[in-house]
Every structure is written in C-alpha cells, then in structure tokens.
N, C-alpha and C. Protein backbone atom coordinates (compact mmCIF):
# COMPACT_ATOMS: atom_id res chain seq x y z
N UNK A 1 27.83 97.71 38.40
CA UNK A 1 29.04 97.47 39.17
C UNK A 1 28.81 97.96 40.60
N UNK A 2 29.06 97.02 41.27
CA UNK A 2 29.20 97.79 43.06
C UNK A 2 29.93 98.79 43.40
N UNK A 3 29.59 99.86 44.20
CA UNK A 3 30.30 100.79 45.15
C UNK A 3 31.21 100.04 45.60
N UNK A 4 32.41 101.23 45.67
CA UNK A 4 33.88 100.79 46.05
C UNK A 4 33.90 101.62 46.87
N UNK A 5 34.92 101.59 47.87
CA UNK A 5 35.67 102.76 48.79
C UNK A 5 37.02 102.82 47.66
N UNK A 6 37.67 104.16 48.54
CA UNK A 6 38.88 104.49 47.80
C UNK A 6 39.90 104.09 47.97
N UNK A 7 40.17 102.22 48.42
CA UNK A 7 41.02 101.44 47.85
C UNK A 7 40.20 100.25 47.23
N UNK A 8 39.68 100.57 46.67
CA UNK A 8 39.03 99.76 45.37
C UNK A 8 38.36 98.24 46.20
N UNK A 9 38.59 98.50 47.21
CA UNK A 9 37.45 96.93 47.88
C UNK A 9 35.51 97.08 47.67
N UNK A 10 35.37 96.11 46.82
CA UNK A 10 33.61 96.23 46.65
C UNK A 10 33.08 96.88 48.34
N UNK A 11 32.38 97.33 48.43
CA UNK A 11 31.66 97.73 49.36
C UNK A 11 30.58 96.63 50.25
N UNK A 12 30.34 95.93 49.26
CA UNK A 12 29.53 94.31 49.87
C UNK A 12 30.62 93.85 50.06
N UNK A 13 31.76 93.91 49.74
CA UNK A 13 33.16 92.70 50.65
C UNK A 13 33.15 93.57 51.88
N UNK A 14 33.08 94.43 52.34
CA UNK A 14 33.77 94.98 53.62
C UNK A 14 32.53 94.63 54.68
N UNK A 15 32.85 94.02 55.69
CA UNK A 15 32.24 93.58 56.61
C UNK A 15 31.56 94.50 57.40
N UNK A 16 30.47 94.50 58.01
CA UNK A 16 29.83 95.13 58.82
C UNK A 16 30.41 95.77 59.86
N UNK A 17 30.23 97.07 60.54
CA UNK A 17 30.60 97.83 61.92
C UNK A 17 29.84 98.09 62.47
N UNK A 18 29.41 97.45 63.83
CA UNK A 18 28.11 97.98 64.52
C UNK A 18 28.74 99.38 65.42
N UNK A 19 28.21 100.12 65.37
CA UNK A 19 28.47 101.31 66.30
C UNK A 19 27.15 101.79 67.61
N UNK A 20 27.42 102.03 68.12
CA UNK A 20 26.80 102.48 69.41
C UNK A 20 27.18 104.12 69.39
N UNK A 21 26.12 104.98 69.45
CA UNK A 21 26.42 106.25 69.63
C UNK A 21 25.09 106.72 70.33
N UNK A 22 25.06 108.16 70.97
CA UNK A 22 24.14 108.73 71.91
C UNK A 22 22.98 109.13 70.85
N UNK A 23 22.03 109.46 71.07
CA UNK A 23 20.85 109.40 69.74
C UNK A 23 21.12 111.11 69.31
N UNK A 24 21.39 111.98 70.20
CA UNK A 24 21.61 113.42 69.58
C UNK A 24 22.64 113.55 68.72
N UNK A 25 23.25 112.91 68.87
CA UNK A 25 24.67 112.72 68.32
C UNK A 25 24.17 112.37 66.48
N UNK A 26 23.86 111.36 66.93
CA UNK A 26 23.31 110.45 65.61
C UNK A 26 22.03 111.03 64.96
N UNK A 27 21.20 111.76 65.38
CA UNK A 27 20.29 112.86 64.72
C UNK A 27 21.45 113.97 63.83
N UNK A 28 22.49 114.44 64.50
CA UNK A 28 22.98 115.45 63.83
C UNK A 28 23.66 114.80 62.70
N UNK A 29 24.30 113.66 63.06
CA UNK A 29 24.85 113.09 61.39
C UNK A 29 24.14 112.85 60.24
N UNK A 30 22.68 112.35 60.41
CA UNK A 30 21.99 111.89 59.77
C UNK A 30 21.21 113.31 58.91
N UNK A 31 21.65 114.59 59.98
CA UNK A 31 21.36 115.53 59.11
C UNK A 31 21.94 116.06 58.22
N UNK A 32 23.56 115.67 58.81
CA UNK A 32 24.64 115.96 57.94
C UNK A 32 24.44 115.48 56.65
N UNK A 33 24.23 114.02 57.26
CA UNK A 33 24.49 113.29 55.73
C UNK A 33 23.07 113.25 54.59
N UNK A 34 22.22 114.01 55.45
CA UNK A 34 21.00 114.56 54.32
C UNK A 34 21.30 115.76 53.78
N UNK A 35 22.28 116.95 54.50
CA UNK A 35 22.46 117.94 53.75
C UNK A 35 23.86 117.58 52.50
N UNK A 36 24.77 117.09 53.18
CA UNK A 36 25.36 116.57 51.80
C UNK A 36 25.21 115.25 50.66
N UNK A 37 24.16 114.76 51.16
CA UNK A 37 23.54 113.99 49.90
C UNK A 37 24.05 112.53 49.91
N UNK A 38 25.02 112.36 51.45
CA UNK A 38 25.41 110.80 51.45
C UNK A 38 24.68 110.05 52.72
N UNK A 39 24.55 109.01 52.58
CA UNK A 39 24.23 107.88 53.70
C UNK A 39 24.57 107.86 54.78
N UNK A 40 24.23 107.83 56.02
CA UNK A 40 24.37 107.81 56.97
C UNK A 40 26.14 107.03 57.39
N UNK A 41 26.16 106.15 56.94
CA UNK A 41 27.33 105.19 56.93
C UNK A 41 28.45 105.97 55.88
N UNK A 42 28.25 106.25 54.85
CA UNK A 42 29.31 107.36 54.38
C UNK A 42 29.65 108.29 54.66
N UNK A 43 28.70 109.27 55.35
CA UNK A 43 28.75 110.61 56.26
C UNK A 43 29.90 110.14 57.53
N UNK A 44 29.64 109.07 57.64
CA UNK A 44 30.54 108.77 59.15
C UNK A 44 31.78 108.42 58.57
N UNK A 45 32.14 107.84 57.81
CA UNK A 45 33.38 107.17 56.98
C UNK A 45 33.77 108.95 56.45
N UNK A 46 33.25 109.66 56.07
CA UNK A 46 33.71 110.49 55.60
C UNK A 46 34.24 111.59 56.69
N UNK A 47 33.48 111.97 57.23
CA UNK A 47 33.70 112.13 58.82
C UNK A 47 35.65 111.92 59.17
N UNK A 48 35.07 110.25 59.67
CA UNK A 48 36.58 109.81 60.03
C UNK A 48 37.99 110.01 58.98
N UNK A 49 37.32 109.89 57.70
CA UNK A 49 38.78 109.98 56.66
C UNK A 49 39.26 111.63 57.11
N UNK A 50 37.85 112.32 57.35
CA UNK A 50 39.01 113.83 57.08
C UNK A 50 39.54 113.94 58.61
N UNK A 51 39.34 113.60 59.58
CA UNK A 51 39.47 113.59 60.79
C UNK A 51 41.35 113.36 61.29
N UNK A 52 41.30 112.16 60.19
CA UNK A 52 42.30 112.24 60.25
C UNK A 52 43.74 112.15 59.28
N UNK A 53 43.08 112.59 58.48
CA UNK A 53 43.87 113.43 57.47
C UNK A 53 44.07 114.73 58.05
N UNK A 54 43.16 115.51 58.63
CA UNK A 54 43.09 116.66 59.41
C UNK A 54 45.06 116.62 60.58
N UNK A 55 44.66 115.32 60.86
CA UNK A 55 45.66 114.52 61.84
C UNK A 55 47.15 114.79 61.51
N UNK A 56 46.96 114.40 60.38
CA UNK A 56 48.12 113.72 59.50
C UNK A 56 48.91 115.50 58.94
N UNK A 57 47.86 116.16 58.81
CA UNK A 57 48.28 117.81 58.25
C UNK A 57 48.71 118.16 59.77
N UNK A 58 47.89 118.07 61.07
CA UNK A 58 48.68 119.11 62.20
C UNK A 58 50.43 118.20 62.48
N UNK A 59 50.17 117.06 61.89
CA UNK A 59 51.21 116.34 62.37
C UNK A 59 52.66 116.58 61.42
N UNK A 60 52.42 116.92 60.32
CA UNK A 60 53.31 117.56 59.27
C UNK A 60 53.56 118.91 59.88
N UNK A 61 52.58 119.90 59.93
CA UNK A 61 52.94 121.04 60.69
C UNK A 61 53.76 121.13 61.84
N UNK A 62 53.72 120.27 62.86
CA UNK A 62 54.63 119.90 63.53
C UNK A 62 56.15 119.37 63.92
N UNK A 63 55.82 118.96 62.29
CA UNK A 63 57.49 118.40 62.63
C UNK A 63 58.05 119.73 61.90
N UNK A 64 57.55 119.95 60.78
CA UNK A 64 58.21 121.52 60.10
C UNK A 64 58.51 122.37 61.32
N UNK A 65 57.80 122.70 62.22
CA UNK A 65 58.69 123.59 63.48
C UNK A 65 59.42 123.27 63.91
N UNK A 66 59.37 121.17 64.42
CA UNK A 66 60.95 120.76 64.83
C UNK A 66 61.93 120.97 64.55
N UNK A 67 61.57 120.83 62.92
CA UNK A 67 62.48 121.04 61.71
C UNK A 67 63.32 122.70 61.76
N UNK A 68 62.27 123.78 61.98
CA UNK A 68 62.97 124.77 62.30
C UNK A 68 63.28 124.92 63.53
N UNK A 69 63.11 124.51 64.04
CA UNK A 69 63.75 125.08 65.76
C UNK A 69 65.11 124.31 65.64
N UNK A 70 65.14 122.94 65.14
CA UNK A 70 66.56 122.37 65.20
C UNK A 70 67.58 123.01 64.35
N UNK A 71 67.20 124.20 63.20
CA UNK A 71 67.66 124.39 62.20
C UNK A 71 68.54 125.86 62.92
N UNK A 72 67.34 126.08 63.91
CA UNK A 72 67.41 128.03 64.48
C UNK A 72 68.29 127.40 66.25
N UNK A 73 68.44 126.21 66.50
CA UNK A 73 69.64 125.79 67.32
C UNK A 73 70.98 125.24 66.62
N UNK A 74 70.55 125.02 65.70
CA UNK A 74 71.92 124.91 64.48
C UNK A 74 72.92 126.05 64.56
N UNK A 75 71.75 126.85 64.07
CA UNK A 75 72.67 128.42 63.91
C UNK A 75 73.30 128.62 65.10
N UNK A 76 72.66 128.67 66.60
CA UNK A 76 72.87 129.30 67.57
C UNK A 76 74.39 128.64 68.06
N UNK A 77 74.54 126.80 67.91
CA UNK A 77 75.28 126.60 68.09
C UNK A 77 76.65 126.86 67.05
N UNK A 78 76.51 126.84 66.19
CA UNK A 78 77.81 127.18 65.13
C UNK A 78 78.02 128.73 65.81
N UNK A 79 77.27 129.69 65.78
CA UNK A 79 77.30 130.80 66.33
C UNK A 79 78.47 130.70 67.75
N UNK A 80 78.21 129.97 68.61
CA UNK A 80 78.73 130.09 69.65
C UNK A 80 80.19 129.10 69.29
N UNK A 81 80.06 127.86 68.32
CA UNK A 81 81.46 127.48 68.21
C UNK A 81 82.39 128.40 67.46
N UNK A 82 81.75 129.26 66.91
CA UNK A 82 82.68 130.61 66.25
C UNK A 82 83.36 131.52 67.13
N UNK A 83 82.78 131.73 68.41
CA UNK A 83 83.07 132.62 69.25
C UNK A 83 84.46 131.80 69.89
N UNK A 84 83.89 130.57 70.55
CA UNK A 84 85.16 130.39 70.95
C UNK A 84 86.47 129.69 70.29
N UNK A 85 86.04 129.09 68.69
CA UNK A 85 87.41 129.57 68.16
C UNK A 85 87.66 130.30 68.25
N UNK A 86 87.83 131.85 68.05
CA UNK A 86 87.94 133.13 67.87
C UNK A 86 88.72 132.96 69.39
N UNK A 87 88.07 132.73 70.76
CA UNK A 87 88.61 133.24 71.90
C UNK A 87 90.11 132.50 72.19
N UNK A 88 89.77 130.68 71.39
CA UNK A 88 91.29 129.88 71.42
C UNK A 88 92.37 130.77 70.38
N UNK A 89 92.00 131.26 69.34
CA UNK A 89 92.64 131.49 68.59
C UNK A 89 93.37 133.14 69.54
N UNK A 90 92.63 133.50 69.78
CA UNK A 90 93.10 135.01 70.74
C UNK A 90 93.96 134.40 71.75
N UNK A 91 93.94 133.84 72.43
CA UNK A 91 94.77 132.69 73.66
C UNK A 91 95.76 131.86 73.30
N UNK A 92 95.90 131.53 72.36
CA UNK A 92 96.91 130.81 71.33
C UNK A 92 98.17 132.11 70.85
N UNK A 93 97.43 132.96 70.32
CA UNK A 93 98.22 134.41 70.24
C UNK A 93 98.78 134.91 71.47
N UNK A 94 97.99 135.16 72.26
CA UNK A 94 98.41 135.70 73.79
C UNK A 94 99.86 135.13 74.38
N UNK A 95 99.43 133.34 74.26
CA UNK A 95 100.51 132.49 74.96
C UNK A 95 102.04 132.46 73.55
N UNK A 96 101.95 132.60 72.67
CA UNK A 96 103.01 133.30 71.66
C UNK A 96 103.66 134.50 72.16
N UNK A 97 102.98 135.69 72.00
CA UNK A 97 103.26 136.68 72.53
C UNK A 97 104.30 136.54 73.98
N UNK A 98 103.62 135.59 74.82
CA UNK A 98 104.11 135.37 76.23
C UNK A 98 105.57 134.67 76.13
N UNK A 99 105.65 133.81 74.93
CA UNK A 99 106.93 132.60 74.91
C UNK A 99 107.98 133.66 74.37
N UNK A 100 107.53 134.57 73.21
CA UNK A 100 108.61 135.44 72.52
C UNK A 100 109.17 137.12 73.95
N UNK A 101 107.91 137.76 74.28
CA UNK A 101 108.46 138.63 75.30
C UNK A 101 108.73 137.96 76.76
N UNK A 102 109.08 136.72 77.13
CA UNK A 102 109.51 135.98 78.47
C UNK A 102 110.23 137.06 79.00
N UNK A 103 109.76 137.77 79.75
CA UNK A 103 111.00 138.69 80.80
C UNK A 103 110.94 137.63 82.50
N UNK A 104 110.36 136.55 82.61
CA UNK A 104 110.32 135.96 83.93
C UNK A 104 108.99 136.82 84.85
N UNK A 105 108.08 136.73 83.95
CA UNK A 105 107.03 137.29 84.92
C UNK A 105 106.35 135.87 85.10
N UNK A 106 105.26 135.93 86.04
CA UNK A 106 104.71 134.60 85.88
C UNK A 106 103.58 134.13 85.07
N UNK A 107 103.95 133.17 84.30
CA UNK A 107 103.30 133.35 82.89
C UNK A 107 101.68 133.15 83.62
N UNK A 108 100.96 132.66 84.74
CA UNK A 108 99.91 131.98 85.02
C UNK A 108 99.31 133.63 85.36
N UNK A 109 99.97 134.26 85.81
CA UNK A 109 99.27 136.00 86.07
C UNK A 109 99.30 136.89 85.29
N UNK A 110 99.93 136.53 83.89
CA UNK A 110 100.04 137.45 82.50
C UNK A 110 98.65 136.83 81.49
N UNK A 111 98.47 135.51 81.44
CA UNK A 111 97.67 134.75 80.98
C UNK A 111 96.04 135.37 81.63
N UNK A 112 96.10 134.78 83.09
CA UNK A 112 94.88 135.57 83.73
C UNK A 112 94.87 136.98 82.98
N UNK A 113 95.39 137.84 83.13
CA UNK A 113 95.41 139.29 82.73
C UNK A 113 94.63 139.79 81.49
N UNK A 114 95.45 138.48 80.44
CA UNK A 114 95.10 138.65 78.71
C UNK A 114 93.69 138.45 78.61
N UNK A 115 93.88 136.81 79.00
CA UNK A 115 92.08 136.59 79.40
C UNK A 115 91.11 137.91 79.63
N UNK A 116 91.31 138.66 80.54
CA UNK A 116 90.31 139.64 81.46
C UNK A 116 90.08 140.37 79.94
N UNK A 117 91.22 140.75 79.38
CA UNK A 117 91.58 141.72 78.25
C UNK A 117 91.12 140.89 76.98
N UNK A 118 90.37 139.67 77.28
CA UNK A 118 89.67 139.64 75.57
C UNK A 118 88.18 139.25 76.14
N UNK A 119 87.65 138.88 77.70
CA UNK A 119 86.22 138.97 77.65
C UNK A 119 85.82 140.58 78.21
C-alpha cells in the first residue's frame, strides 16, 4: 500500500513542490532529517505542520488573555456602575430629604452642598 499523509491522500497523488532554498540551509535539514530518520521532503512537511500548529497554540493563547482582559474590564466596569448607582441612589435621597424639609432655601445650593458631602 502507498504512503499517505495525514489526510489519507496517497502520497503519489499529491503533486510535486519545487522549492528553492540557500544550500546551508538545506545541508542543515538534510541533517535533520538523517538524525530523525525521515526524508528530506518529510523533514520539511514536518517542519511546516509543527510550525504552524506552533501558530495555532500562540494564537489560542492569545485570545485566552483577550478573553481575560475583557472579563477583568467586565469587573471594572460593573464595579464602577455600582458606584454610581449608589451615588444616584444617595442624590435621589438627598433631593427627598430637600422636598420634605423645604424651608425656601435654594434648593440648587443645598443640592451642590449634599453633593460635596457624598464625594
């Protein structure tokens, strides 16, 4: 039976790739592929598969940080929409306070005031 690659295409079906490379270059593969026991042409195919599989792993790693940084601006923002409910909800109270004790002060300089008195 013929050599396959690892999507099952015969190896005599896959058409030829001429490559051009610098000869030092191509001395060191050829040593490669004598120390691990494959062909010059598989050493290079093998080469490229992990190359970029290599690719494909920094590229997963990558989005997992997007993934947390959008997760750790998540927080930051709920964080901060908590605060200023909290500050409407204090200002909502304030202007209550203001409608029930009305002595005719001016509500726009009692308001400023409260404000100062909750940041």
């Amino acid at each position: 039976m013929p050599k396959t690659s690892d999507n099952d295409v015969p190896v005599a079906n896959i058409t030829p790739f001429g490559l051009r490379m610098q000869p030092d270059l191509k001395r060191q593969i050829e040593e490669a592929a004598k120390l691990s026991g494959r062909s010059l042409n598989s050493e290079i195919v093998a080469r490229l598969e992990a190359s970029l599989q290599h690719e494909v792993s920094l590229s997963s790693v990558a989005n997992e940080v997007e993934i947390e940084n959008l997760r750790v601006g998540l927080r930051v923002e709920e964080n901060e929409r908590s605060m200023l409910t909290l500050r409407i909800e204090r200002l909502e109270q304030a202007l209550k306070e203001l409608a029930i004790n009305d002595r005719g002060y001016d509500h726009e300089m009692r308001i400023a005031r409260i404000e100062a008195k909750i940041r």
